[in-house]
Protein backbone atom coordinates (compact mmCIF):
# COMPACT_ATOMS: atom_id res chain seq x y z
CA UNK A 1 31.03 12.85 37.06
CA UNK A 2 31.68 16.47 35.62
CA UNK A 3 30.76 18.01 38.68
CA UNK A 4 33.70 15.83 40.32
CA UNK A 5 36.03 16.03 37.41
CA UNK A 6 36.13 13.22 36.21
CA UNK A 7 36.01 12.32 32.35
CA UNK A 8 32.58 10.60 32.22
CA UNK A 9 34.24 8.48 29.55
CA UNK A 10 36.05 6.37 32.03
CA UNK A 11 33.18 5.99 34.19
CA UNK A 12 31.50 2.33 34.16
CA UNK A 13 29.68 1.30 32.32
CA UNK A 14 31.32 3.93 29.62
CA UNK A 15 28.44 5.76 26.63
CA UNK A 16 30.18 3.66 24.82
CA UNK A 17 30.33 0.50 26.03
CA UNK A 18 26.28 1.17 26.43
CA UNK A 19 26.37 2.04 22.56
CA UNK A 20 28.56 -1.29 21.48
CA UNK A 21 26.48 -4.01 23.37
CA UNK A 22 23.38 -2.52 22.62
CA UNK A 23 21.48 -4.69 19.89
CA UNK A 24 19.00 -1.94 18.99
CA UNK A 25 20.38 1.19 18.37
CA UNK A 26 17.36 2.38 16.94
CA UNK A 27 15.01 1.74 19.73
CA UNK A 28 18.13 3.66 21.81
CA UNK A 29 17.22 6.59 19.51
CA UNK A 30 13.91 6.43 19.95
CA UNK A 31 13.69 6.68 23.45
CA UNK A 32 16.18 9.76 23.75
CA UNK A 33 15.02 13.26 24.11
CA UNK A 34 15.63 15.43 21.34
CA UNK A 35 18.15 17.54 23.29
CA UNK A 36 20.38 14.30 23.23
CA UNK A 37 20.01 13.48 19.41
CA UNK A 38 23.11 15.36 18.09
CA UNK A 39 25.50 14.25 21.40
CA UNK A 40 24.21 10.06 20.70
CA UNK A 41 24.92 11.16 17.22
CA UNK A 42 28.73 12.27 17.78
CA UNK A 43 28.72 8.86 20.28
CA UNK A 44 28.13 6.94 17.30
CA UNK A 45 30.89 8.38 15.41
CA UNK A 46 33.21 8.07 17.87
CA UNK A 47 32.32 4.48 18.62
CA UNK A 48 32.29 3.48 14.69
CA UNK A 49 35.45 5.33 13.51
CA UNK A 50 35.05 3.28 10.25
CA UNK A 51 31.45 2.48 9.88
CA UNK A 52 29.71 5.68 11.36
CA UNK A 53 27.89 6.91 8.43
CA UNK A 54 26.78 3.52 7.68
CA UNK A 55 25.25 3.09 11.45
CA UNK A 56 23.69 6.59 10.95
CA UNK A 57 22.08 6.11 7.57
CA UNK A 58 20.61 2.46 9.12
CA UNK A 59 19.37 4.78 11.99
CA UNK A 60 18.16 7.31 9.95
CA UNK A 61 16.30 4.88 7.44
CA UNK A 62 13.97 4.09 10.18
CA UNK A 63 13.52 7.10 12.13
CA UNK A 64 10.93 9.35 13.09
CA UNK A 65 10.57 12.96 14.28
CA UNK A 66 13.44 15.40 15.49
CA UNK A 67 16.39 12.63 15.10
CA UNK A 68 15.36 12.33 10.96
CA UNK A 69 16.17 16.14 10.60
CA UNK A 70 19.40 15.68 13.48
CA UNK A 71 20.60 12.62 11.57
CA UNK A 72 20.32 14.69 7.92
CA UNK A 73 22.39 17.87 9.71
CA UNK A 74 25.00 15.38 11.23
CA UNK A 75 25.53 13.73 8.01
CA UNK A 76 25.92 16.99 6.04
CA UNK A 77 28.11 18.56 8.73
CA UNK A 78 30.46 15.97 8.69
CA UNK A 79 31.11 16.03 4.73
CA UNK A 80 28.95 13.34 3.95
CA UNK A 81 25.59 14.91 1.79
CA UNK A 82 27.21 13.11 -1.49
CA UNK A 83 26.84 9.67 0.21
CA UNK A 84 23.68 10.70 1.86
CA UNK A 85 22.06 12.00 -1.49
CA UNK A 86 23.21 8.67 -3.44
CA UNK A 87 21.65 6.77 -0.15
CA UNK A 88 18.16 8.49 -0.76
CA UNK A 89 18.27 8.35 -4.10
CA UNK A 90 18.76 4.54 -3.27
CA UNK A 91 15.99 4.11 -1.16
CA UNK A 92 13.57 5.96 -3.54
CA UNK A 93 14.71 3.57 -6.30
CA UNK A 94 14.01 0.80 -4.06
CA UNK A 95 10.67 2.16 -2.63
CA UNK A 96 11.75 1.99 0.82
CA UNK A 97 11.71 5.24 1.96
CA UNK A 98 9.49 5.64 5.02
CA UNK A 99 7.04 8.24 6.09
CA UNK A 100 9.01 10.25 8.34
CA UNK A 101 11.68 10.75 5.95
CA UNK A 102 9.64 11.52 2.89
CA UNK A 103 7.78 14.47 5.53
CA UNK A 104 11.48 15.81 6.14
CA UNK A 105 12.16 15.73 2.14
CA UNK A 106 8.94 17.68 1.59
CA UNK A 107 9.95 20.02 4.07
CA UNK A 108 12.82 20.80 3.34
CA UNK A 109 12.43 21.16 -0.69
CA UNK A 110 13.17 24.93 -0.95
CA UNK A 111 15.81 24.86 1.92
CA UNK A 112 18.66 26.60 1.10
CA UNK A 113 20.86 24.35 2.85
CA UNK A 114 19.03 20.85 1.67
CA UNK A 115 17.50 21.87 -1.76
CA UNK A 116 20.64 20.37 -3.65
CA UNK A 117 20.21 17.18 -1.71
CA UNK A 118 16.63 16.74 -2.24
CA UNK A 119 15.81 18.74 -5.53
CA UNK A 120 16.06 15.15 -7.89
CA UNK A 121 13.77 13.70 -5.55
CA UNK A 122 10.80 15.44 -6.12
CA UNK A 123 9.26 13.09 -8.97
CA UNK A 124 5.64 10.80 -9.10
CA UNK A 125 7.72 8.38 -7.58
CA UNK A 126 8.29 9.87 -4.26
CA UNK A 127 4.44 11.13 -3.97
CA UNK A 128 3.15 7.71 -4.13
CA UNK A 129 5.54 6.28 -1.77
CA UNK A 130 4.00 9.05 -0.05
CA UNK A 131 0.52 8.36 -0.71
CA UNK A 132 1.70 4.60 0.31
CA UNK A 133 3.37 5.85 3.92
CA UNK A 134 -0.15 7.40 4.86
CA UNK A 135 -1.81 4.16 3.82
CA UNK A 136 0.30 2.10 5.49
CA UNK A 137 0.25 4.51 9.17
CA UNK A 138 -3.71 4.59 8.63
CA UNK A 139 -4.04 0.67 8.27
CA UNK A 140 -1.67 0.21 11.62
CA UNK A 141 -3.13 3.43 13.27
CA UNK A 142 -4.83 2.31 16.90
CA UNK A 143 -7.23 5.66 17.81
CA UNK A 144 -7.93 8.77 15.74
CA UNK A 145 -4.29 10.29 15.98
CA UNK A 146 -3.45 12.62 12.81
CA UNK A 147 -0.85 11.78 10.39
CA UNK A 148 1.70 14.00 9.94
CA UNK A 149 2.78 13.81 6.30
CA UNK A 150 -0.92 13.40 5.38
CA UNK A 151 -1.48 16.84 7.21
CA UNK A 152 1.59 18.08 5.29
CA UNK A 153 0.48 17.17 2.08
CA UNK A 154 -2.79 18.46 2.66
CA UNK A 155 -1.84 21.97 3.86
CA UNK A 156 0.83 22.67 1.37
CA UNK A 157 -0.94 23.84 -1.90
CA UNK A 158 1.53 23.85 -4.52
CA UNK A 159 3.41 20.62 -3.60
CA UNK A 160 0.78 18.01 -5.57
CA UNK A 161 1.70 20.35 -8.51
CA UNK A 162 5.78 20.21 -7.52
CA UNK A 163 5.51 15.81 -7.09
CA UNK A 164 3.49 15.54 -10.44
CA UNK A 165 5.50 17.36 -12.36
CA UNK A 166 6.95 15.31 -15.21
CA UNK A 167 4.32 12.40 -15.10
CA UNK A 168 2.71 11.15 -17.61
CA UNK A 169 -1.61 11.08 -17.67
CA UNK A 170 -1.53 7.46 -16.72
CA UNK A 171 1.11 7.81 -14.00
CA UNK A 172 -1.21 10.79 -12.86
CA UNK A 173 -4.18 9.28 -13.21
CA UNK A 174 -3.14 5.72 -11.23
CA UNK A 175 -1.75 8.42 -8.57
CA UNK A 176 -5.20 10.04 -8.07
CA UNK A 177 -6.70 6.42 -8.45
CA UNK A 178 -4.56 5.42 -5.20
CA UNK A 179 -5.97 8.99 -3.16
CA UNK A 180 -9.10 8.11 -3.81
CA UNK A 181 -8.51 4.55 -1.64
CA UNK A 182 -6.10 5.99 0.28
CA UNK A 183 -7.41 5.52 3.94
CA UNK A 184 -5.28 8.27 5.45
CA UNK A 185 -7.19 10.94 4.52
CA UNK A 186 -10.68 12.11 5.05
CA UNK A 187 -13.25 12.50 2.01
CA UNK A 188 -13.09 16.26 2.10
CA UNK A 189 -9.48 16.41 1.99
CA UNK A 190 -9.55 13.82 -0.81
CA UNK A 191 -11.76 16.16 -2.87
CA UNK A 192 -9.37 19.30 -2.12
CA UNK A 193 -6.58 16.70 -3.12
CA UNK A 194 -7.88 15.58 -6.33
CA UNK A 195 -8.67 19.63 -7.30
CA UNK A 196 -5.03 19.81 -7.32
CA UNK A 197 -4.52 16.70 -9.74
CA UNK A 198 -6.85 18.02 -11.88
CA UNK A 199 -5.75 21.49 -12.08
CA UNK A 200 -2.21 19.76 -13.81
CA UNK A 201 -4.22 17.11 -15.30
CA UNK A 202 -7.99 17.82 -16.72
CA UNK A 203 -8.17 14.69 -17.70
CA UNK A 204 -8.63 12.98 -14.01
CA UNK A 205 -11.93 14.87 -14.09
CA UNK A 206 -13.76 12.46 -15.62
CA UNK A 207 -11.79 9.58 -13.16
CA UNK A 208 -13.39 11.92 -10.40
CA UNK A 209 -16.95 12.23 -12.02
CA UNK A 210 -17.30 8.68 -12.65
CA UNK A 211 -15.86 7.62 -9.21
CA UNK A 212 -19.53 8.13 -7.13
CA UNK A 213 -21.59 5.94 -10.12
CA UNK A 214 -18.93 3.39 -9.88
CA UNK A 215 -19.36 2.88 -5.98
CA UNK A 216 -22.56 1.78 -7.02
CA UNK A 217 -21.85 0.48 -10.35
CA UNK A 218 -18.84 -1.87 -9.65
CA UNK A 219 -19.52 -2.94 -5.83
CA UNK A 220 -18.72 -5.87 -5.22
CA UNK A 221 -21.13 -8.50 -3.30
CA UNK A 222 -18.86 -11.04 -0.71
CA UNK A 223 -19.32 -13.11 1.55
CA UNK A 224 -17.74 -12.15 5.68
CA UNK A 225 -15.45 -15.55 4.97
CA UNK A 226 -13.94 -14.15 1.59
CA UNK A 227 -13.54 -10.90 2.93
CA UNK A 228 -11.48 -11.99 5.57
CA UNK A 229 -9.07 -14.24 3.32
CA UNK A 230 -8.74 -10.96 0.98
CA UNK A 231 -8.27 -8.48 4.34
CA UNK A 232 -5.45 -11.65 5.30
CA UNK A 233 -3.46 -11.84 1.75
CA UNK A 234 -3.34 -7.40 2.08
CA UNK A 235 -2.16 -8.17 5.48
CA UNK A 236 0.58 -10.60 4.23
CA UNK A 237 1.32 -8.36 1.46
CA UNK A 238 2.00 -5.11 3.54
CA UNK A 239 3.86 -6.62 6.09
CA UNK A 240 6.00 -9.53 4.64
CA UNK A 241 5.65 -9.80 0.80
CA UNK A 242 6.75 -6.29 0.00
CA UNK A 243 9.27 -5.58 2.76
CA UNK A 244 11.14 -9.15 2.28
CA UNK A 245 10.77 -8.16 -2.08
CA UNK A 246 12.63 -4.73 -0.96
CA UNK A 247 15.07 -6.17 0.97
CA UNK A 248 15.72 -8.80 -1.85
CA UNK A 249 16.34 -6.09 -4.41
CA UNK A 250 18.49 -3.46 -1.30
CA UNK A 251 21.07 -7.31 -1.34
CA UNK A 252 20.75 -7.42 -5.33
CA UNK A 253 21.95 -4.23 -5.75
CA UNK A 254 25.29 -5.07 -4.11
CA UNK A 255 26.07 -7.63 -6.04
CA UNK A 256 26.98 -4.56 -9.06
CA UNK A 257 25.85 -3.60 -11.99
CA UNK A 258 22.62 -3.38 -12.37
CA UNK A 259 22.31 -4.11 -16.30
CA UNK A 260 23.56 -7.34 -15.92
CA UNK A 261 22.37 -8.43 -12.64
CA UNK A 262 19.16 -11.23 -13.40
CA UNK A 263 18.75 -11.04 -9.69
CA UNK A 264 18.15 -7.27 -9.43
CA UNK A 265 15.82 -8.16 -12.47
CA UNK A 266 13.86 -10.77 -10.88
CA UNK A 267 13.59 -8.91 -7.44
CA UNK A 268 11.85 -5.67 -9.50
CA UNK A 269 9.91 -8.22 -11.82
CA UNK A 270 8.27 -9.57 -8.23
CA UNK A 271 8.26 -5.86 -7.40
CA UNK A 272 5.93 -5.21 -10.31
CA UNK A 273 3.70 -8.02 -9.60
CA UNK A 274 3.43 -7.86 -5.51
CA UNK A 275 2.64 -4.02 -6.07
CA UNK A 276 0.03 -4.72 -9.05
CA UNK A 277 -1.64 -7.27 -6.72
CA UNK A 278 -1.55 -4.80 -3.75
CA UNK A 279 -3.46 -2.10 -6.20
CA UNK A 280 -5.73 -4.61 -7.03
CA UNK A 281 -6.67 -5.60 -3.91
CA UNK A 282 -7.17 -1.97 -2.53
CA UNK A 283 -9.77 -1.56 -5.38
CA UNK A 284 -11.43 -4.27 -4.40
CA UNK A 285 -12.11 -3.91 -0.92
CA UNK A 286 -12.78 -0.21 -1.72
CA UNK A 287 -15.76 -1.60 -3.19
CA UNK A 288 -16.91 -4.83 -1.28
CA UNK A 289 -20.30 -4.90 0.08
CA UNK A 290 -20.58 -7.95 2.67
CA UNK A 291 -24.04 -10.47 2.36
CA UNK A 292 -25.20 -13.11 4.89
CA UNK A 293 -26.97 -14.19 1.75
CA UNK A 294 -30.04 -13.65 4.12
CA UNK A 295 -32.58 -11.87 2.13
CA UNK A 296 -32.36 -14.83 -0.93
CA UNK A 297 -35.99 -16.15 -1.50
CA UNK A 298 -37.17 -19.65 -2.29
CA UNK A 299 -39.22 -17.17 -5.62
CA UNK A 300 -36.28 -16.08 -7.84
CA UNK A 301 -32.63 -17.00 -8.12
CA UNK A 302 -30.49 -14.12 -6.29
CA UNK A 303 -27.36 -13.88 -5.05
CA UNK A 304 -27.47 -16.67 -2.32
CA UNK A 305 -29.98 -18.97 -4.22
CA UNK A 306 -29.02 -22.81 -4.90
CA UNK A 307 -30.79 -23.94 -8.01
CA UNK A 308 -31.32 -27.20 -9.80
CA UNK A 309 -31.43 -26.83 -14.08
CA UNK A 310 -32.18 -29.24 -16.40
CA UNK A 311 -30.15 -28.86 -19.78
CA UNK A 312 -33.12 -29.84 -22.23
CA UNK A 313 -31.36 -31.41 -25.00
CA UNK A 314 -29.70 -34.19 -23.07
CA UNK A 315 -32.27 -34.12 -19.89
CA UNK A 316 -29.08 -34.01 -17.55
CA UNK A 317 -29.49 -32.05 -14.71
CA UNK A 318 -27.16 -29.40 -12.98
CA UNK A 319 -27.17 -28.00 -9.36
CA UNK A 320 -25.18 -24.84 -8.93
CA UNK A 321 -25.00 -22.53 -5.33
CA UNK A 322 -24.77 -18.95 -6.32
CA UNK A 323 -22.87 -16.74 -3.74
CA UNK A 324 -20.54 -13.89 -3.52
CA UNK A 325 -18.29 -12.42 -6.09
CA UNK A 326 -15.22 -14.35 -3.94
CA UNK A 327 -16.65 -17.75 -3.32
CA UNK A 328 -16.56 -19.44 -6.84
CA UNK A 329 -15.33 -23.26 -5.86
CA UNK A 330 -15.99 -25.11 -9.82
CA UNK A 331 -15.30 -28.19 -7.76
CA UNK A 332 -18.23 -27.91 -5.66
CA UNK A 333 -20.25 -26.11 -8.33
CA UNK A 334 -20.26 -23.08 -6.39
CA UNK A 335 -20.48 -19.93 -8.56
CA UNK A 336 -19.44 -16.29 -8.05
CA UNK A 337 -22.58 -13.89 -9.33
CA UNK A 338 -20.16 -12.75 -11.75
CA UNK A 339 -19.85 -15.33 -13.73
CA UNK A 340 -21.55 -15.48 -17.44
CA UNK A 341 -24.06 -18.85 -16.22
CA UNK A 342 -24.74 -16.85 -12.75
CA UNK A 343 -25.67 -13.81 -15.00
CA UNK A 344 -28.11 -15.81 -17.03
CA UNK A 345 -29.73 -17.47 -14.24
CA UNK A 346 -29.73 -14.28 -11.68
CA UNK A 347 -33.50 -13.04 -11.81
CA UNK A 348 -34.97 -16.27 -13.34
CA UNK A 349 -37.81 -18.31 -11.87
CA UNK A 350 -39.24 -21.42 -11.29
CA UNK A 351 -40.29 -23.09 -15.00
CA UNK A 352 -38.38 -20.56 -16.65
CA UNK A 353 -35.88 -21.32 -19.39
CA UNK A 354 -32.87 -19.95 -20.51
CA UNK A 355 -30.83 -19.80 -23.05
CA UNK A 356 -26.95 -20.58 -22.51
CA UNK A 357 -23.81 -20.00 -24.51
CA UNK A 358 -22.13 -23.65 -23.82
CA UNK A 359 -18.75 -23.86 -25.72
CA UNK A 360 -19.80 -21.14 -28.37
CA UNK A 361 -23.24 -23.44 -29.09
CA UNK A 362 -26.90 -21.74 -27.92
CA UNK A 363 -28.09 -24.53 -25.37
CA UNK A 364 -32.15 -24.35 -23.82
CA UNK A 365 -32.05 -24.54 -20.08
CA UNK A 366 -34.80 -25.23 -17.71
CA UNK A 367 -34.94 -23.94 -14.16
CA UNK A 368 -36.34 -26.96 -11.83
CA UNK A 369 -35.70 -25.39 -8.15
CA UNK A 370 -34.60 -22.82 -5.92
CA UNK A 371 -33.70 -22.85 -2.50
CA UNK A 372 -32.00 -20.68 -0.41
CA UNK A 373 -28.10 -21.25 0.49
CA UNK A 374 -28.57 -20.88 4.07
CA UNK A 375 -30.89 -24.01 4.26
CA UNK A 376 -29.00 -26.36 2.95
């Protein structure tokens, strides 16, 4: 069209009748090479005279490479870094900035041309929606490919120091709690991590020290079956509980001020709970240890043993299965080895008797039989 003369704009279909009927401009994005970025860009503001930085901050919200650090220029060019600052400083508050972005904030801290944009969002908060991007890549990751902002974070020495600046020992120490099950990085980056928590807090030593003893010390003993369900409600969380919770509290917050908005409320109040769950979760597949309950013995009650007891003063007897620390079903007398009666009876023999706190009274115990689980 240039080389003939004609303005490519009239040409048909026009760039921007491509740009108004397509339905995903992101995906458009995506699949343009990075020499295009800036001219799609000035496309978009030509085709959304009214809306444009709207469409841009939607595109970059969920970009990735060379178009997040095109898409921060355009905006800034064009007069628009307050609305872009408020916008980040939105997202951060709503803990849905993504890992692409948060690599281009970290970049570009000490720029001369981005520091006042990014300066306030250097903070705890922003280094464990970090630490939460590299989990989330890792758990989706298909091959060995690195992670970018995990690389970043890793090769950077004084920017652990720069993120935790301002947090308090228990905001430090949950933060060095969530590297140490962080699956994006590999053990000996972890430990060259964790130096540089330490080094601003000496107290996440001992968190460190005790770590290896509590692998041991706190695994936990499942069964394949509960370890799926658990693996399944992560799953759910990651991918719909959490994103649908931060969109619910991205609509809240248009609905004004924030003090008096019980939606807003409620939206961070599930916020609080879906991410406490999530933590909890991590730590305990961290430490899950999966049985087939095959090495129980017909001898002594283990983990996998079904055993009949006689309570002595009334003669009435009990049959209990003991299995993993995820299976307890009271309904069908199933018992995790946790529990305070699995405790007691773990170890015990044939003939033996125990003794039983039942209901804050001592109670005598007899054990009758065990079998094994996986013959019944």
């Amino acid at each position: 069209g240039r080389h003939l003369h004609e303005d490519v704009e009239t040409l048909i279909p026009t760039s921007r009748s491509i740009v108004e009927e397509t339905e995903n401009l992101a995906l458009l994005a995506e699949e343009l090479p990075s020499a295009y970025h800036k001219r799609f860009l000035d496309l978009i503001a030509r085709t959304y005279t009214n809306d444009w930085e709207e469409v841009v901050l939607d595109l970059l919200k969920n970009s990735s490479g060379k178009f997040v650090s095109e898409s921060m220029s355009f905006l800034i060019d064009r007069d628009s870094e307050p609305r872009l600052k408020k916008t980040l400083e939105q997202w951060l508050d709503e803990q849905s900035l993504k890992g692409p972005v948060i690599h281009w904030i970290l970049k570009n801290r000490n720029s001369k041309k981005f520091k006042g944009l990014v300066e306030s969002l250097i903070s705890p908060r922003l280094l464990s929606l970090a630490l939460y991007a590299i989990d989330y890549e890792a758990l989706h990751m298909v091959g060995s490919r690195r992670i970018p902002l995990a690389d970043f974070l890793s090769d950077d020495a004084g920017l652990i120091a720069e993120l935790l600046e301002g947090a308090s020992n228990e905001t430090a120490r949950d933060l060095a709690q969530t590297l140490m099950l962080n699956q994006g990085f590999e053990e000996l980056t972890k430990k060259s991590l964790m130096a540089r928590f330490i080094k601003c807090f000496s107290n996440i030593q001992s968190l460190l020290e005790s770590n290896t003893q509590q692998k041991e010390d706190e695994k936990l003993i499942v069964s394949k079956e509960s370890l799926e369900y658990r693996k399944k409600e992560y799953e759910e969380l990651i991918n719909v509980k959490i994103p649908e919770n931060k969109e619910a509290i991205a609509v809240a917050r248009e609905h004004g001020d924030l003090k008096e908005n019980s939606e807003y409320k409620m939206a961070r109040q599930d916020q609080d709970m879906l991410l406490a769950r999530k933590s909890q979760l991590e730590i305990e597949l961290a430490k899950a240890t999966v049985t087939d309950f095959k090495e129980a013995t017909n001898d002594v009650i283990s983990i996998g043993s079904v055993v009949e007891v006689i309570e002595d003063s009334s003669g009435e007897l009990h049959r209990y299965a003991i299995l993993g620390a995820w299976d307890s079903n009271p309904e069908k007398n199933i018992l995790s080895y946790q529990t305070p009666l699995a405790q007691s009876l773990l170890g015990q023999k044939v003939d033996s008797t125990v003794m039983l706190d039942i209901d804050g009274t001592q109670e005598s115990w007899t054990v009758k039989t065990i079998t094994r689980w996986l013959d019944q």
